[in-house]
Protein backbone atom coordinates (compact mmCIF):
# COMPACT_ATOMS: atom_id res chain seq x y z
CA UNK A 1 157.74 32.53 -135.52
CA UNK A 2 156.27 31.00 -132.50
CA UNK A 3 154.39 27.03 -132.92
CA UNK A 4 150.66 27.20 -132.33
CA UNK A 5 149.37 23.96 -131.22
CA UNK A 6 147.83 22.81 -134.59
CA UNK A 7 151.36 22.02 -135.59
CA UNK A 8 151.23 19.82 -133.37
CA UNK A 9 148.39 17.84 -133.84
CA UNK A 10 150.21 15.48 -136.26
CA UNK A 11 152.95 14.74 -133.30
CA UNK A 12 150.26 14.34 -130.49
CA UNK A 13 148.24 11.44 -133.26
CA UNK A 14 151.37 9.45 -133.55
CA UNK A 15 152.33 9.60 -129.56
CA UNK A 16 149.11 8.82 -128.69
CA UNK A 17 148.97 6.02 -131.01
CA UNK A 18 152.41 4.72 -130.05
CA UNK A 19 154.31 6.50 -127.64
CA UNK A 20 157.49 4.82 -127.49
CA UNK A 21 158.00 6.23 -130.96
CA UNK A 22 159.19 9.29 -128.91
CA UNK A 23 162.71 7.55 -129.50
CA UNK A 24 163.25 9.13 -133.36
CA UNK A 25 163.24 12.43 -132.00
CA UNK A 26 166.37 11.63 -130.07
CA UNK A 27 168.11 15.05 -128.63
CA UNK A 28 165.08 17.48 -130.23
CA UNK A 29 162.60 14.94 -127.74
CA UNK A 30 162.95 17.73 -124.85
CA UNK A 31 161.72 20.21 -127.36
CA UNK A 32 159.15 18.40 -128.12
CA UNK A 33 157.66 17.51 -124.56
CA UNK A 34 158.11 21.09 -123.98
CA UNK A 35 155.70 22.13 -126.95
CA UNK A 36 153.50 19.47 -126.03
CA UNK A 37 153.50 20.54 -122.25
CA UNK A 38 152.37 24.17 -123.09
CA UNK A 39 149.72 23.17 -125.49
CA UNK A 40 148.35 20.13 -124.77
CA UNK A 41 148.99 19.35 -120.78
CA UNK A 42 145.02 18.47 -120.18
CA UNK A 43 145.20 15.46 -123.18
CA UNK A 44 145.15 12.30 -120.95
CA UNK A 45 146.88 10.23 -123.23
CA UNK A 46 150.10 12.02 -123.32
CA UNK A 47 150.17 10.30 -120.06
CA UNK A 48 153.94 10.56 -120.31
CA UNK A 49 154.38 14.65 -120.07
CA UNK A 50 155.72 14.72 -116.59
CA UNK A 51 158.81 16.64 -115.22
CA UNK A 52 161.59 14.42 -116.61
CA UNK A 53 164.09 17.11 -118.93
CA UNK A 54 166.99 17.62 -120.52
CA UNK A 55 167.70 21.20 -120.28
CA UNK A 56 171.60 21.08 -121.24
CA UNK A 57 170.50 19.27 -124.39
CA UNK A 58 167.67 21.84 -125.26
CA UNK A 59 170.07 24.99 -124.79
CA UNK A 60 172.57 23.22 -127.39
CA UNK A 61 170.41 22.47 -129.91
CA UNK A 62 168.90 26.27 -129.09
CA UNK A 63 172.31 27.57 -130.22
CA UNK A 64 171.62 25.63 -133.36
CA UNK A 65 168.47 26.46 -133.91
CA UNK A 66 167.49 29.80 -132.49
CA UNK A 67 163.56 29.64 -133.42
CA UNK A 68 161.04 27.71 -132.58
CA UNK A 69 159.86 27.35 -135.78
CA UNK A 70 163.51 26.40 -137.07
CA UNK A 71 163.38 23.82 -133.91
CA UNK A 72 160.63 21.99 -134.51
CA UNK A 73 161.88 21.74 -138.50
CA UNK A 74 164.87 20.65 -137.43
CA UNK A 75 162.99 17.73 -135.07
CA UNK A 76 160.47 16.63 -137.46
CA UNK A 77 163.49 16.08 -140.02
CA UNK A 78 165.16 14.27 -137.50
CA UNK A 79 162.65 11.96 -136.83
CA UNK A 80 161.66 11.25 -140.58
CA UNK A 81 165.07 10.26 -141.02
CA UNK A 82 165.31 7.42 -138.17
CA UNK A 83 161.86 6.28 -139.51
CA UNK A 84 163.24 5.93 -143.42
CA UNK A 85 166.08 3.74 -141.78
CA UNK A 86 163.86 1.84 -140.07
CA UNK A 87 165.30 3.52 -136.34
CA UNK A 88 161.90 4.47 -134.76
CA UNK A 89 162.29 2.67 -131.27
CA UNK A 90 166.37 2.76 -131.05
CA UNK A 91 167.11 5.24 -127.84
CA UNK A 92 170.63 5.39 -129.61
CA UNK A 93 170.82 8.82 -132.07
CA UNK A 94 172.90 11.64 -132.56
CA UNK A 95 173.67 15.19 -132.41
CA UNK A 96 172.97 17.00 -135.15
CA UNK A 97 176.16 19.50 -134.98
CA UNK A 98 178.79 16.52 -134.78
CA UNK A 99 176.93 13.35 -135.26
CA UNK A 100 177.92 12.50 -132.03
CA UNK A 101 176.32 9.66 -129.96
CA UNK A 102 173.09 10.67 -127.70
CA UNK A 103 171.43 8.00 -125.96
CA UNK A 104 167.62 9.26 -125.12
CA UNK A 105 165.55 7.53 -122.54
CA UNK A 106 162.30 9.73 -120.70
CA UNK A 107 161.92 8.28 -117.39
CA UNK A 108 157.99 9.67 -117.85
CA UNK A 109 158.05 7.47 -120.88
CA UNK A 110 157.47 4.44 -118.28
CA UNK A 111 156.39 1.36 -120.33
CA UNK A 112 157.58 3.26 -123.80
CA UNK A 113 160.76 2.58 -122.68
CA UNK A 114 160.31 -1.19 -122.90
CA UNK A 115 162.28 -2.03 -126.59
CA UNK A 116 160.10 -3.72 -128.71
């Protein structure tokens, strides 16, 4: 099943409340912008939806989650797990496969890149 843009509407609140929470979505981020992107490209205050991707790091996580639906599941889990352990503004995360390191930093993010 394909994500209509009131899904969303929860994930564009928080950004645009405090963007450099973008961080707890570590690898599933691209995903995110991309959704974001298609739906909501005209919202000024997603100021931060520029060009800047990751597209090896969206086809993995496409082999492990072959829906969008199953995606964006998979990314809002992701991020309510670095929030419980307190993780919302660390860049460092993992892969969900191998709980291998990924380090995520948006160059579009501009000052939601500054730690806080």
């Amino acid at each position: 099943m394909e994500i209509r843009p009131e899904q969303l509407r929860g994930v564009v609140q928080l950004l645009e409340n405090d963007p450099a929470s973008y961080r707890a979505f570590g690898p599933f981020w691209w995903f995110i912008k991309r959704l974001l992107r298609r739906f909501y490209a005209q919202n000024r205050a997603l100021y931060f939806l520029g060009g800047s991707d990751e597209p090896e790091t969206r086809r993995r996580l496409a082999g492990l989650y072959p829906s969008e639906s199953g995606m964006f599941e998979a990314a809002l889990h992701h991020y309510a797990a670095k929030v419980q352990y307190g993780e919302v503004y660390d860049g460092e995360s993992y892969w969900p496969d191998d709980e291998s390191p990924y380090r995520l930093v948006d160059p579009d993010m501009g000052p939601a890149n500054l730690v806080q």
